[in-house]
C-alpha atoms as a PDB file:
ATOM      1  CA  UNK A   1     -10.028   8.300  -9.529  1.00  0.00           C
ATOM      2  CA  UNK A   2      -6.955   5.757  -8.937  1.00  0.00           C
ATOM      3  CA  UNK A   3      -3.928   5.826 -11.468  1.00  0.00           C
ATOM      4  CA  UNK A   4      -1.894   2.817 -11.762  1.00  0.00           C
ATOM      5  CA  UNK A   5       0.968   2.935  -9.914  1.00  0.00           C
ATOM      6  CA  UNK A   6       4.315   3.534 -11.184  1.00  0.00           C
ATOM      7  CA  UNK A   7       8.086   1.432 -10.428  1.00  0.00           C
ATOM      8  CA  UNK A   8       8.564   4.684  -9.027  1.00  0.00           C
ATOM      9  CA  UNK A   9       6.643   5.017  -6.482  1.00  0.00           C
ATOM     10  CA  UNK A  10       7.086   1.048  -5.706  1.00  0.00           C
ATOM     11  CA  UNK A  11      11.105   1.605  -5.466  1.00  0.00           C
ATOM     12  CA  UNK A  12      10.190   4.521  -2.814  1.00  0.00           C
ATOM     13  CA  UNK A  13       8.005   1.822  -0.147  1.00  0.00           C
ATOM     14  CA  UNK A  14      11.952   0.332   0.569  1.00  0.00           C
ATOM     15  CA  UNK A  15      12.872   3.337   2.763  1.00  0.00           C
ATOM     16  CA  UNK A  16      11.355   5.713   5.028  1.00  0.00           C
ATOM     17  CA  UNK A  17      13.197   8.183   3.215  1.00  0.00           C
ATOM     18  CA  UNK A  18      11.307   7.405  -0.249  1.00  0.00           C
ATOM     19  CA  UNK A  19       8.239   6.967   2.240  1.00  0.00           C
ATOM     20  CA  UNK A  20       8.276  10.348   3.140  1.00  0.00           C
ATOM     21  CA  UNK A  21       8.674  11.345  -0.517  1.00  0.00           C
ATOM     22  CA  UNK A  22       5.662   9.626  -1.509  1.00  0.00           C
ATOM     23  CA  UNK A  23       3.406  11.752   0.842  1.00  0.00           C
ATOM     24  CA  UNK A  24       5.348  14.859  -0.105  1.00  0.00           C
ATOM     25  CA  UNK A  25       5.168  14.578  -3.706  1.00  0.00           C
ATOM     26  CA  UNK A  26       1.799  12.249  -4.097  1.00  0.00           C
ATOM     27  CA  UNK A  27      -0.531  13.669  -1.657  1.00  0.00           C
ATOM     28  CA  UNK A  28      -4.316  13.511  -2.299  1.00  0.00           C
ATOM     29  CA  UNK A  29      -3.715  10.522  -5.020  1.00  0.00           C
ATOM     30  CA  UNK A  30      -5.152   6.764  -5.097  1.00  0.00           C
ATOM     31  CA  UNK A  31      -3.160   4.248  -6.654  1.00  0.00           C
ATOM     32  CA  UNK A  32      -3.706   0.786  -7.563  1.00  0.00           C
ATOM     33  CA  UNK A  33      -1.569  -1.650  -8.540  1.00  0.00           C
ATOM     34  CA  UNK A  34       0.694  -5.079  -7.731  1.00  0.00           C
ATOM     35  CA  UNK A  35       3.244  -5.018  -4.942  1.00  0.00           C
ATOM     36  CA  UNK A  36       6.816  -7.377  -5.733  1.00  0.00           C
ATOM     37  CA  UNK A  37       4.736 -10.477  -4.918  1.00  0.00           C
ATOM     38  CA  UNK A  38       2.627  -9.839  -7.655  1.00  0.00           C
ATOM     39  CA  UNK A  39      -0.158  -8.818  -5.326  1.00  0.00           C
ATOM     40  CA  UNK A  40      -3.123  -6.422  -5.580  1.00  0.00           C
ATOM     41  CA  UNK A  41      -2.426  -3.313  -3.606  1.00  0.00           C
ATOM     42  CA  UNK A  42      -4.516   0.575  -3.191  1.00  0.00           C
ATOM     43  CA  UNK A  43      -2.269   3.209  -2.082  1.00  0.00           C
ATOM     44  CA  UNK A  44      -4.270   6.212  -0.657  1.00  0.00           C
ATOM     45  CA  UNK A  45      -2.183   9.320   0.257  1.00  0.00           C
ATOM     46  CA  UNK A  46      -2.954  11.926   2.042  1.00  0.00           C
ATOM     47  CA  UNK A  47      -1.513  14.797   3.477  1.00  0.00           C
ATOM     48  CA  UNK A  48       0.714  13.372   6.389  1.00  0.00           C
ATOM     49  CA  UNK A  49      -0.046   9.791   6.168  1.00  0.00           C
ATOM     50  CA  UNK A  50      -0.763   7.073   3.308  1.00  0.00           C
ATOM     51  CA  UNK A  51      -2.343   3.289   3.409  1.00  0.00           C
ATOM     52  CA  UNK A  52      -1.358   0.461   1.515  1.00  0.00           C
ATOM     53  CA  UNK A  53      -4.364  -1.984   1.246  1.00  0.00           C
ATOM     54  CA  UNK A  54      -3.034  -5.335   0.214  1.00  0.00           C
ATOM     55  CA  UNK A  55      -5.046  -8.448  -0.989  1.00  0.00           C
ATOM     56  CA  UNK A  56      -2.449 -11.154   0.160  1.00  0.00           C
ATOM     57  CA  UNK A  57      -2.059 -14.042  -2.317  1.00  0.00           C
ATOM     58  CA  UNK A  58      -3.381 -16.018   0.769  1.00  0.00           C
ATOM     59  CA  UNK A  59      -6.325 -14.342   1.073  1.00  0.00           C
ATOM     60  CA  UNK A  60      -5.974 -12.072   3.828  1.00  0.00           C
ATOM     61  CA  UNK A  61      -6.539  -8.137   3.416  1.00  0.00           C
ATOM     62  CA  UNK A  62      -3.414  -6.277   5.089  1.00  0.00           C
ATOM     63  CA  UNK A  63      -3.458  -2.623   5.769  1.00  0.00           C
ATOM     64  CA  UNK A  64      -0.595  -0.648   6.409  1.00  0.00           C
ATOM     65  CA  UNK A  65      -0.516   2.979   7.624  1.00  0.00           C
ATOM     66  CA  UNK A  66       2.548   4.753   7.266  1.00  0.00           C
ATOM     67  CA  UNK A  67       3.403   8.259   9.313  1.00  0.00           C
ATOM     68  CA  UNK A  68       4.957  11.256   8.181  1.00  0.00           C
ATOM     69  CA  UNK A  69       8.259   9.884   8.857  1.00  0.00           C
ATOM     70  CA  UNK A  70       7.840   7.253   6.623  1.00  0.00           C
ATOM     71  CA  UNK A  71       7.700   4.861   9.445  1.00  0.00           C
ATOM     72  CA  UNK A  72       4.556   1.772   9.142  1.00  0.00           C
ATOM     73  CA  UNK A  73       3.044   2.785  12.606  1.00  0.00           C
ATOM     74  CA  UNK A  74      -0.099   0.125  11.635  1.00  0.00           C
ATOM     75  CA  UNK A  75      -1.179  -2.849  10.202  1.00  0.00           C
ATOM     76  CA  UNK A  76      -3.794  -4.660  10.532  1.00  0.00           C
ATOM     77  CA  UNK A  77      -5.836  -7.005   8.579  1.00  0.00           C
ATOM     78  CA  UNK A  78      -9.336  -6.401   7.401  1.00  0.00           C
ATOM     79  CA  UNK A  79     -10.584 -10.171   7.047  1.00  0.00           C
ATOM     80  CA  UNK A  80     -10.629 -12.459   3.542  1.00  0.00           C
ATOM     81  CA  UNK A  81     -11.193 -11.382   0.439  1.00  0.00           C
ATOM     82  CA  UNK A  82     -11.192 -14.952  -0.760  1.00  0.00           C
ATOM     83  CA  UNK A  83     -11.581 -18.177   0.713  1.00  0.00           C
ATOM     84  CA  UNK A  84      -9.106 -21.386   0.290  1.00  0.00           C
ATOM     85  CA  UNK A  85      -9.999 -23.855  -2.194  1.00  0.00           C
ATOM     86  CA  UNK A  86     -10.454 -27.234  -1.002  1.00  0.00           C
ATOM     87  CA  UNK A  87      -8.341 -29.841  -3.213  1.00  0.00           C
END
């Protein structure tokens, strides 16, 4: 089941430092949430990795995968999840 996600674990996706933290001390959780541009995002964490799924205010699905060391050694975008209106 996914828990809302916390400022704290936001303020740790700035370094790889807090990256690393987040796998250490989250491991095996789902979070969901809003990123700093006020957009949806699932965290999944696992043991030496976690994704960020992000449904871009433009649409777009972004996935990041973050390493061990913190470091983002993916993205890549899963299609639309919703399509421009037309004015």
């Amino acid at each position: 089941m996914a828990t809302e996600i916390t400022k704290e674990v936001l303020d740790k996706f700035n370094t790889a430092e807090g990256r690393k933290d987040i796998i250490k001390d989250y491991a095996g959780n789902i979070f969901v949430g809003k990123n700093v541009d006020g957009e949806d995002i699932t965290v999944k964490i696992g043991d030496d990795r976690f994704a960020v799924t992000t449904y871009q205010n433009n649409g777009w699905i972004r996935v990041n995968e973050y390493n061990k060391l913190g470091q983002c050694d993916t993205e890549m975008y899963e299609g639309k999840w919703k399509e421009k209106k037309n004015d």
